[in-house]
Protein backbone atom coordinates (compact mmCIF):
# COMPACT_ATOMS: atom_id res chain seq x y z
CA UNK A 1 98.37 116.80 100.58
CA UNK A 2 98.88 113.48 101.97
CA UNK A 3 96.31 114.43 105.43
CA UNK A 4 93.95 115.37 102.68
CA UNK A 5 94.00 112.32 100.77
CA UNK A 6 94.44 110.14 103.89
CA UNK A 7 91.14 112.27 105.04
CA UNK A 8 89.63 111.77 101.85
CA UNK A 9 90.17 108.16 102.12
CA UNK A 10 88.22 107.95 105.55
CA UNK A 11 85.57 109.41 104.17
CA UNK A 12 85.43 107.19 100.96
CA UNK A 13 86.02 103.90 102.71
CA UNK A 14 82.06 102.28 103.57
CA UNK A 15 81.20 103.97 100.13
CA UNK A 16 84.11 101.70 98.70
CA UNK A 17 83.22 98.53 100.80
CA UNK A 18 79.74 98.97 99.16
CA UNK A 19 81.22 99.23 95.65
CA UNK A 20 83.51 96.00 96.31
CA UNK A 21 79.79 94.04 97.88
CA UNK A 22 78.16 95.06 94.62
CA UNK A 23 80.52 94.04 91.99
CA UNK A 24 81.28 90.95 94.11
CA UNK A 25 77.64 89.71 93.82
CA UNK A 26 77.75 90.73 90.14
CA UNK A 27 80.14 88.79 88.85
CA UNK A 28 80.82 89.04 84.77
CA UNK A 29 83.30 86.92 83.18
CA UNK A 30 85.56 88.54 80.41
CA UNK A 31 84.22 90.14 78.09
CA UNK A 32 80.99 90.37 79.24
CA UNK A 33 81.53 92.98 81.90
CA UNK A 34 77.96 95.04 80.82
CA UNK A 35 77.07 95.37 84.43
CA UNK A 36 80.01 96.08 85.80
CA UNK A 37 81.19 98.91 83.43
CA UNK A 38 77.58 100.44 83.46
CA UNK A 39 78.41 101.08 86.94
CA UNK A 40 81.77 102.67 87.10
CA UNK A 41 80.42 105.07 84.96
CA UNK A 42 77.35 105.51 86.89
CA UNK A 43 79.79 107.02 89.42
CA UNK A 44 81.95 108.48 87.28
CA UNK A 45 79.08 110.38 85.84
CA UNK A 46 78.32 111.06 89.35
CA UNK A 47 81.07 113.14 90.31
CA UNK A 48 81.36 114.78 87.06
CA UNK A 49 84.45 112.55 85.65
CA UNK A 50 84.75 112.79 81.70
CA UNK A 51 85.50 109.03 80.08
CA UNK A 52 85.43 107.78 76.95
CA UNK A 53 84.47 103.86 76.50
CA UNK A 54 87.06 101.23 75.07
CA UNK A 55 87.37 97.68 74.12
CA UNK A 56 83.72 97.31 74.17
CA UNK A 57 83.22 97.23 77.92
CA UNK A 58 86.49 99.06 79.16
CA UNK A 59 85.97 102.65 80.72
CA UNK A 60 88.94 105.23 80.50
CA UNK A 61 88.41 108.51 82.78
CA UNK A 62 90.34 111.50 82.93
CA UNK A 63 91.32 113.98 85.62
CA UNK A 64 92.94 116.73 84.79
CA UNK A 65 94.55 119.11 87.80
CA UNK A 66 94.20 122.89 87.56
CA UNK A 67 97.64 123.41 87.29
CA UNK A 68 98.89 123.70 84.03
CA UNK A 69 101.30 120.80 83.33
CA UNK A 70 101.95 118.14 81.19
CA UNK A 71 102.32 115.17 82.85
CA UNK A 72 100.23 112.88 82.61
CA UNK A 73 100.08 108.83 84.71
CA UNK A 74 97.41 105.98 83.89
CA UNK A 75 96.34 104.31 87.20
CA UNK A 76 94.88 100.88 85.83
CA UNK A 77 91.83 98.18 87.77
CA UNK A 78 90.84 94.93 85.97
CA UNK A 79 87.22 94.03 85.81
CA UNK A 80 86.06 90.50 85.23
CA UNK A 81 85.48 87.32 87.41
CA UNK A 82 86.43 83.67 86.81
CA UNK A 83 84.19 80.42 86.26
CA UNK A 84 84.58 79.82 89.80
CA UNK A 85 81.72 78.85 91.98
CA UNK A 86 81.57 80.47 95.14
CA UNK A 87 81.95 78.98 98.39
CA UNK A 88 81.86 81.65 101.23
CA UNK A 89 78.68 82.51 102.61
CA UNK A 90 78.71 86.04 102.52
CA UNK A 91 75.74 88.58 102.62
CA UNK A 92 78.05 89.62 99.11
CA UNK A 93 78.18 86.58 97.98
CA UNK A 94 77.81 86.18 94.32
CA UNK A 95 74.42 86.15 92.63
CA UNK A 96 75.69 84.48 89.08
CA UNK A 97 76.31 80.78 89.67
CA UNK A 98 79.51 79.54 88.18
CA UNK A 99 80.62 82.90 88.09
CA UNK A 100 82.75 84.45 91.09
CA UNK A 101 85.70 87.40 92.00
CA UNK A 102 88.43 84.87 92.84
CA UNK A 103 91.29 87.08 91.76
CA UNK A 104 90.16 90.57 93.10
CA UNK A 105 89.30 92.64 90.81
CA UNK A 106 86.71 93.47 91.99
CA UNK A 107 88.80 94.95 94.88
CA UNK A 108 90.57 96.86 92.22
CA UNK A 109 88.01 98.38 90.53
CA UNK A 110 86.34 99.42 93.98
CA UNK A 111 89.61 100.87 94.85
CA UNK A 112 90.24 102.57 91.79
CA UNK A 113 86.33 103.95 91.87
CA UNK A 114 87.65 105.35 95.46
CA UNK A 115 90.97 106.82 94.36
CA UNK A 116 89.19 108.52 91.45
CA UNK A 117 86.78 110.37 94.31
CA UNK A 118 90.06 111.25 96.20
CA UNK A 119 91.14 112.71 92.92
CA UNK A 120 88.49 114.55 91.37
CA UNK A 121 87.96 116.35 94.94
CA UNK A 122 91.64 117.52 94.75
CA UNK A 123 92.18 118.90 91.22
CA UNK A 124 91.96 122.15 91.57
CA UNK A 125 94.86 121.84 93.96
CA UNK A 126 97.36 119.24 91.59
CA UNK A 127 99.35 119.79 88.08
CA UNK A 128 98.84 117.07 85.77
CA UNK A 129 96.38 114.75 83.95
CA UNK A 130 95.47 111.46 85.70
CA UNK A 131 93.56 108.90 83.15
CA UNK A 132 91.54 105.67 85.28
CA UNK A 133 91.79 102.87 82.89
CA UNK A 134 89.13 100.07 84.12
CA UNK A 135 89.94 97.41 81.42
CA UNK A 136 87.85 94.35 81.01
CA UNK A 137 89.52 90.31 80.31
CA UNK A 138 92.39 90.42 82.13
CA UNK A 139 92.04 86.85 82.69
CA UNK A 140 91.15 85.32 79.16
CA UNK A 141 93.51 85.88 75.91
CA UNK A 142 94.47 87.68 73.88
CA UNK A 143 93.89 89.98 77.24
CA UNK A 144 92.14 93.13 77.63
CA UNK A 145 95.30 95.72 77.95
CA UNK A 146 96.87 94.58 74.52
CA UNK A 147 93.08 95.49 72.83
CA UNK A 148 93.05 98.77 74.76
CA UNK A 149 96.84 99.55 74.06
CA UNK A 150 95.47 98.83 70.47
CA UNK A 151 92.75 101.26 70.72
CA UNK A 152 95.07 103.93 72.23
CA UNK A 153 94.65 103.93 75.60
CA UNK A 154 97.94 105.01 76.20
CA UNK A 155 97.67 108.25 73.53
CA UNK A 156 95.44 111.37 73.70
CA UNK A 157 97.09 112.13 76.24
CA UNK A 158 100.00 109.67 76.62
CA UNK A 159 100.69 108.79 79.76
CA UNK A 160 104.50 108.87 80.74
CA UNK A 161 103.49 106.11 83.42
CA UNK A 162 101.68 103.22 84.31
CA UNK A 163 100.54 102.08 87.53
CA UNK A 164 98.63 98.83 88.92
CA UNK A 165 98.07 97.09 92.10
CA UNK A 166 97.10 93.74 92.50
CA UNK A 167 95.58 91.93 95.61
CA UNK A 168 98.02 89.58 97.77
CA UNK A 169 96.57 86.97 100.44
CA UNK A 170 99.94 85.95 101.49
CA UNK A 171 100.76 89.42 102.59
CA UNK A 172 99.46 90.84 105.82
CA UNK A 173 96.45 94.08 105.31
CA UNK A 174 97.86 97.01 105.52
CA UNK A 175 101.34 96.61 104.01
CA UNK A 176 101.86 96.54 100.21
CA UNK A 177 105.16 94.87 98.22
CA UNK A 178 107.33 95.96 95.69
CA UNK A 179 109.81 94.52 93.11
CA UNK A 180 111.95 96.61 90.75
CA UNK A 181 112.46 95.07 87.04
CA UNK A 182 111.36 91.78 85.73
CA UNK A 183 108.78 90.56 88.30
CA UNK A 184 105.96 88.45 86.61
CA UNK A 185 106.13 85.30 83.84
CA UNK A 186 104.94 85.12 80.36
CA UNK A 187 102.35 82.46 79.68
CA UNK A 188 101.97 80.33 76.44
CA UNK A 189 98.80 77.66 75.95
CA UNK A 190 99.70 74.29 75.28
CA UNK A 191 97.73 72.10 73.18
CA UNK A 192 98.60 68.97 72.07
CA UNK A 193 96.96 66.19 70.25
CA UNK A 194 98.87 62.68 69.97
CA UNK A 195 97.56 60.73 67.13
CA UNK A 196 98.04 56.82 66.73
CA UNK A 197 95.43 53.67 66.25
CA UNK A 198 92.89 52.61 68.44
CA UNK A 199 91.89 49.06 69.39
CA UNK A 200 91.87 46.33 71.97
CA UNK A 201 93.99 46.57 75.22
CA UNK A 202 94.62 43.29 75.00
CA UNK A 203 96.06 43.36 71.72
CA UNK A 204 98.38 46.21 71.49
CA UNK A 205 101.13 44.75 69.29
CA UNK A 206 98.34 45.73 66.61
CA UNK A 207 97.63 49.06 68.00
CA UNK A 208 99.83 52.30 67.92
CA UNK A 209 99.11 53.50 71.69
CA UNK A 210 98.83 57.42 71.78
CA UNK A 211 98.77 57.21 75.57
CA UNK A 212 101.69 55.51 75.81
CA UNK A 213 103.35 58.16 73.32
CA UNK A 214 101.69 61.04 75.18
CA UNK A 215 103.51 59.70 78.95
CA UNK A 216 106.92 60.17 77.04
CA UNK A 217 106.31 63.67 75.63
CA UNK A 218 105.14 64.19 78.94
CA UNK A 219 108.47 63.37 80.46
CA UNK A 220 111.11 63.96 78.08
CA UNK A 221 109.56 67.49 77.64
CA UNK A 222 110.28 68.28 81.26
CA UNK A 223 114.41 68.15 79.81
CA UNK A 224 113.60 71.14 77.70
CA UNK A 225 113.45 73.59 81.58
CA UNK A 226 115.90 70.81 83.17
CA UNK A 227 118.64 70.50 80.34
CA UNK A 228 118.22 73.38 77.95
CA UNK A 229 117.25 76.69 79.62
CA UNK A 230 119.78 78.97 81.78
CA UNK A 231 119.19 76.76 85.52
CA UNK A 232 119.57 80.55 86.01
CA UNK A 233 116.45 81.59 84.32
CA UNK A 234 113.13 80.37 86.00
CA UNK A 235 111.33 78.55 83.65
CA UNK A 236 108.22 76.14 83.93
CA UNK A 237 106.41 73.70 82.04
CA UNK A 238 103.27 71.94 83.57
CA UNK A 239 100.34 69.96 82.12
CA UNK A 240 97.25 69.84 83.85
CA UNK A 241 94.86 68.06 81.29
CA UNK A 242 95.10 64.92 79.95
CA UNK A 243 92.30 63.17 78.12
CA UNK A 244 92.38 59.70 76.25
CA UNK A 245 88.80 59.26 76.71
CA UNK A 246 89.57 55.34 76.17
CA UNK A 247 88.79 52.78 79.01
CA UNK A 248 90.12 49.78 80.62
CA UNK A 249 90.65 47.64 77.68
CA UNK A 250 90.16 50.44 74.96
CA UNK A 251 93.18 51.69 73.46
CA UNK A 252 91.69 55.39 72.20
CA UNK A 253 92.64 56.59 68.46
CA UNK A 254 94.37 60.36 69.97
CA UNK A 255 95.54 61.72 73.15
CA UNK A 256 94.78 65.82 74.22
CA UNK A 257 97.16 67.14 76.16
CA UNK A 258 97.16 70.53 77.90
CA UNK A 259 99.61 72.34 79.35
CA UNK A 260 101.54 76.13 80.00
CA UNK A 261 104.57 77.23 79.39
CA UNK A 262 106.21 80.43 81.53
CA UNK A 263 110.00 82.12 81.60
CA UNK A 264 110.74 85.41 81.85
CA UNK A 265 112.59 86.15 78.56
CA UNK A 266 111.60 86.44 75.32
CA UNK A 267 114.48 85.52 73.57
CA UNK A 268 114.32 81.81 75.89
CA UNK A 269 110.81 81.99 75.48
CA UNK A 270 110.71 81.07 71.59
CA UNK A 271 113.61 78.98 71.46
CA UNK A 272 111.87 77.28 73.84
CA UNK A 273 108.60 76.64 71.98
CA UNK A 274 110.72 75.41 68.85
CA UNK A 275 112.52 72.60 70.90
CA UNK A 276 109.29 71.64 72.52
CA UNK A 277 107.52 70.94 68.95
CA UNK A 278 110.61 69.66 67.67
CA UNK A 279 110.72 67.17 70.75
CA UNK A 280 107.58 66.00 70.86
CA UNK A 281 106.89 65.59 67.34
CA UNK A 282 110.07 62.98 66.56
CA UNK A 283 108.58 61.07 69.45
CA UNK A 284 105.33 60.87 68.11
CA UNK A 285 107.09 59.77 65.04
CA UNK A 286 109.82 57.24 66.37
CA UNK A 287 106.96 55.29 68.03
CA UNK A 288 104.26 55.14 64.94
CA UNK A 289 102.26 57.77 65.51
CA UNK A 290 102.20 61.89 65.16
CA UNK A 291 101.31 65.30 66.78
CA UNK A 292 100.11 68.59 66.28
CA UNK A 293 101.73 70.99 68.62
CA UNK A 294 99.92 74.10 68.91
CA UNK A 295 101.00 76.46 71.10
CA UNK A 296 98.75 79.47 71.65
CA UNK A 297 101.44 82.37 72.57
CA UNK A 298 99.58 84.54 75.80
CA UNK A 299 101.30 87.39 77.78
CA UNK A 300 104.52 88.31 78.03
CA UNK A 301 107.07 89.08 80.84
CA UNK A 302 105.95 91.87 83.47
CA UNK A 303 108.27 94.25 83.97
CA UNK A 304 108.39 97.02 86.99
CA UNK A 305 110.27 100.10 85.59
CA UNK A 306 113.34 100.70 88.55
CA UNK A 307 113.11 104.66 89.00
CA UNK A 308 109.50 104.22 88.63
CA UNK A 309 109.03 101.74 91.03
CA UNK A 310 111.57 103.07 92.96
CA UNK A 311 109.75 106.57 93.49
CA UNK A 312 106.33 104.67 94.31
CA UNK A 313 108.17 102.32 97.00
CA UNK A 314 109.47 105.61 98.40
CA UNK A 315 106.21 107.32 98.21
CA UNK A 316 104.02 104.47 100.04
CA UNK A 317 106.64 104.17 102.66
CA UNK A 318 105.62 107.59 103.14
CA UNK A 319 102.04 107.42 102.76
CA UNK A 320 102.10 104.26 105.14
CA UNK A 321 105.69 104.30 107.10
CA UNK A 322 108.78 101.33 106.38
CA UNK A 323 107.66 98.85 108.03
CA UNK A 324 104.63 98.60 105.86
CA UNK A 325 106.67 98.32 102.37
CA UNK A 326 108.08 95.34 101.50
CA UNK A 327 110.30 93.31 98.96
CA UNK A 328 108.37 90.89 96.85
CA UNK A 329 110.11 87.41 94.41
CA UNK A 330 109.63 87.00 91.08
CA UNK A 331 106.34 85.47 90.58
CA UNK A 332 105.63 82.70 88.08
CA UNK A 333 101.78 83.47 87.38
CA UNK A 334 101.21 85.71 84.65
CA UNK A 335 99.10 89.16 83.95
CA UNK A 336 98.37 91.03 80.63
CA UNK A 337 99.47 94.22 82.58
CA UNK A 338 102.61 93.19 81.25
CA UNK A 339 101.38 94.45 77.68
CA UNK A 340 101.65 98.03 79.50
CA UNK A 341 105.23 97.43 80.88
CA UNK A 342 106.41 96.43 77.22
CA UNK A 343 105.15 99.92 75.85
CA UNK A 344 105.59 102.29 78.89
CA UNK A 345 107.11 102.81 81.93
CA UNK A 346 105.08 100.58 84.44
CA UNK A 347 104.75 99.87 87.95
CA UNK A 348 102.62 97.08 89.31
CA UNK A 349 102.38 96.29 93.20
CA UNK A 350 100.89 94.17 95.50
CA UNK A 351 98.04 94.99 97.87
CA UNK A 352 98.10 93.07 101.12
CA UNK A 353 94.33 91.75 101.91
CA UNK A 354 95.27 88.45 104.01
CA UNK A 355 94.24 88.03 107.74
CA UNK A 356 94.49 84.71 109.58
CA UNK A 357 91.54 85.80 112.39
CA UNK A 358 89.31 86.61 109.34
CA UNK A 359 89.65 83.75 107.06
CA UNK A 360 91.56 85.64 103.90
CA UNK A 361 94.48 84.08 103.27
CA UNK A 362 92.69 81.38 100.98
CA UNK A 363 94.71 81.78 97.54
CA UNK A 364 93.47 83.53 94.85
CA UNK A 365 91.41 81.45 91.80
CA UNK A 366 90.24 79.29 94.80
CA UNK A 367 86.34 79.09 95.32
CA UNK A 368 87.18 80.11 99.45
CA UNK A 369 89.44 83.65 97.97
CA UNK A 370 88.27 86.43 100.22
CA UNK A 371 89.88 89.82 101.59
CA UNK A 372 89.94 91.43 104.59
CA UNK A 373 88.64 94.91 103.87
CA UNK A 374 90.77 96.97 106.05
CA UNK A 375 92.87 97.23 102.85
CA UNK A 376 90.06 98.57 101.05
CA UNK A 377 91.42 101.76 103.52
CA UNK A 378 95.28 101.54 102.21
CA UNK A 379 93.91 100.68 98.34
CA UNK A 380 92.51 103.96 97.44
CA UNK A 381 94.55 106.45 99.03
CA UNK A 382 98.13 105.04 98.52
CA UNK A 383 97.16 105.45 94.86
CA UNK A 384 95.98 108.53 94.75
CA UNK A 385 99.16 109.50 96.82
CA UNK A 386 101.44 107.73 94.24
CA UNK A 387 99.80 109.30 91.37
CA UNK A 388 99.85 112.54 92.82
CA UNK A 389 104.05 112.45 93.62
CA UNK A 390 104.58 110.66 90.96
CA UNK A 391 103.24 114.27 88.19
CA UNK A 392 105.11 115.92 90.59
CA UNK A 393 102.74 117.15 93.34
C-alpha cells in the first residue's frame, strides 16, 4: 500500500503544482472563496468524488473503501487568502491586488485535491469512509470549522478522527513535525476605547487626557500575564493599534486601542478577560475618564489527541523514515482547527516547505511567504498514508 500511494503521489505531483499555481493567482479572502470552491469540485466531479456543499463556499467529499467497515477519518484543507499584497514575482503570482496566499492554504487545498486522487484510485482496495473537508475562513472569526461543525460536518457519517496539516517555513521540505496534546493558543480580540475631554495641549490641567490614560492601561495590563497567570502557563497580551487621531497640540476626546489576548486554558482564559476589564476600567475611572472593554472571544486552544497523534507520528516516520519526523513547541498563533480538537479526536501537523537556496523561509502572513514545492511531493501522500493506517488499512 504505501509503494502504491508513494507511486500514486509521483504521478499526481505537476498536476498538484498546477493546482497550488492556480489557486495562488486566485486569491479569495474569507468568505468569498466562489472561485476557489468552484474548482475543487471541478475535480472532484472529475474523478467521480460525491460532495455535498457547506458553509456557503465549503466543499465536503466522501470516499468510501470497498471494504465494508465503519470507520470513518475527516482529512481537513483551509481555503482563503489574506489582505496581503504580494511581493514575489512569480509566473503564479497573484492576479487580485490586495489579496494574496500568505498562510498556505492554498498549499493545503492543492494537497488535499492530490491526496483525494491517491484515494479515490485506491478504494476498492481500503475499509473505511474518508470525508475531504475543504472549509472556507479559517483566518477571519467566528472561523469557518465552528460554522461547518454547526452544519454537521462531523455527522452523516461521523468521523472518529480529525486530521490537518499546516505549512511550516522554519522547518526544512521534506520533514513534517509533531506535538502530542495542547499545541496551539486561543485568541481573543481586544478593543478598547478610552474616553476623556479633548482640548489644547497646552492646557491640559483643563483637559482629561485619554492618551495619557490609554499608556497606563497599556502597562499595568501587561501585570495581568506577569503577576496573575501560572508563570507556568504561556500566556500573551500584545497591542498592535493605537489611534488618538489628535496632533501635536490637540489633546483628542477618546483613545482606540487594539490588542489580542492568547493562553492555552480555558479556565485562565476567562479569568483572565474579567481582570483585564476590571483593570482597565478603575483606571479609566481613577484618572477622570472611562472605557468600554470589549473583548471579542475567537478560537480556542488546539489540542493534538496523544494516541492519535501518536499513531500518525508513527505512520509518517514510516511513510518518510525518523529522521524526517520531528518534535514541534507549543505555538502561540492560533487556528479555528481547534474547534475540531474540542469535539473530536484531532491531529494537526506541520508540513515543512522552507529552503534557504530557494528563498522560502520568509514567515508566513508576510507579503515575501513562499514554499518550496518539493513538499507538494510529501503533502499528498503522507496523508493519504495516515488516513489509510489510521481506518485500519
Amino acid at each position: 500500500m504505501k509503494n502504491k500511494i508513494q507511486d500514486l503521489a509521483a504521478k499526481i505531483y505537476n498536476d498538484v503544482v498546477g493546482y497550488r499555481h492556480h489557486i495562488h493567482s486566485n486569491p479569495e479572502l474569507s468568505y468569498q472563496e466562489f472561485q476557489t470552491s468552484a474548482f475543487i469540485k471541478e475535480k472532484l466531479n472529475l474523478w467521480g468524488i460525491e460532495f455535498v456543499e457547506m458553509a456557503n463556499t465549503g466543499v465536503v467529499g466522501l470516499i468510501k473503501g470497498a471494504i465494508p467497515s465503519d470507520k470513518v477519518i475527516a482529512l481537513r484543507a483551509d481555503m482563503d487568502a489574506l489582505p496581503i499584497q504580494e511581493a514575489n514575482d512569480k509566473p503564479y503570482r497573484s492576479k487580485n491586488e490586495g489579496v494574496m496566499h500568505a498562510c498556505g492554504h492554498d498549499v493545503h487545498s492543492s494537497s488535499l485535491l492530490g491526496t483525494a486522487y491517491i484515494l479515490n484510485q485506491l478504494k476498492d482496495e481500503f475499509a473505511g469512509t474518508i470525508k475531504l473537508v475543504f472549509q472556507p475562513a479559517e483566518e477571519v472569526l467566528p472561523g469557518g470549522a465552528s460554522i461547518m461543525i454547526k452544519e454537521g460536518v462531523l455527522e452523516n457519517p461521523k468521523p472518529q478522527a480529525m486530521v490537518g496539516q499546516h505549512v511550516m517555513p522554519l522547518i526544512e521540505t521534506g520533514k513534517v513535525g509533531f506535538r502530542s496534546g495542547i499545541y496551539m493558543a486561543s485568541t481573543d480580540e481586544l478593543y478598547v476605547t478610552v474616553h476623556g475631554k479633548g482640548g489644547h495641549g497646552a492646557q491640559p490641567h483643563q483637559n482629561i487626557d485619554p492618551v495619557l490614560i490609554t499608556a497606563h492601561i497599556i502597562v499595568a495590563l501587561q501585570q495581568i500575564v506577569s503577576r496573575n497567570a501560572d508563570p507556568r502557563l504561556p500566556s500573551v497580551l500584545s497591542f498592535g493599534k493605537v489611534n488618538a487621531n489628535g496632533a501635536t497640540n490637540i489633546i483628542p476626546n477618546q483613545v482606540k486601542l487594539e490588542g489580542t489576548f492568547r493562553t492555552l486554558n480555558e479556565e485562565w482564559r476567562a479569568e483572565a478577560h474579567k481582570l483585564m476589564k476590571k483593570m482597565a476600567e478603575g483606571i479609566a475611572e481613577s484618572m477622570g475618564g472611562s472605557c468600554d472593554f470589549d473583548i471579542h472571544n475567537g478560537y480556542p486552544f488546539l489540542i493534538n489527541e496523544e494516541k492519535l497523534t501518536a499513531n500518525a507520528r508513527e505512520f509518517a516516520e514510516d511513510y518518510l523514515g525518523t529522521e524526517n519526523v520531528i518534535d514541534l513547541d507549543i505555538w502561540m498563533a492560533a487556528e479555528d482547527f481547534a474547534y475540531y480538537s474540542q469535539v473530536t479526536d484531532a491531529c494537526f501537523y506541520r508540513l515543512g516547505t522552507g529552503n534557504a537556496a530557494k528563498g522560502t523561509t520568509y514567515s508566513v502572513h508576510t507579503p515575501n511567504f513562499d514554499i518550496d514545492e518539493d513538499a507538494l511531493k510529501t503533502s499528498t501522500g503522507l496523508m493519504a498514508y495516515i488516513a489509510l493506517k489510521q481506518l485500519g488499512n
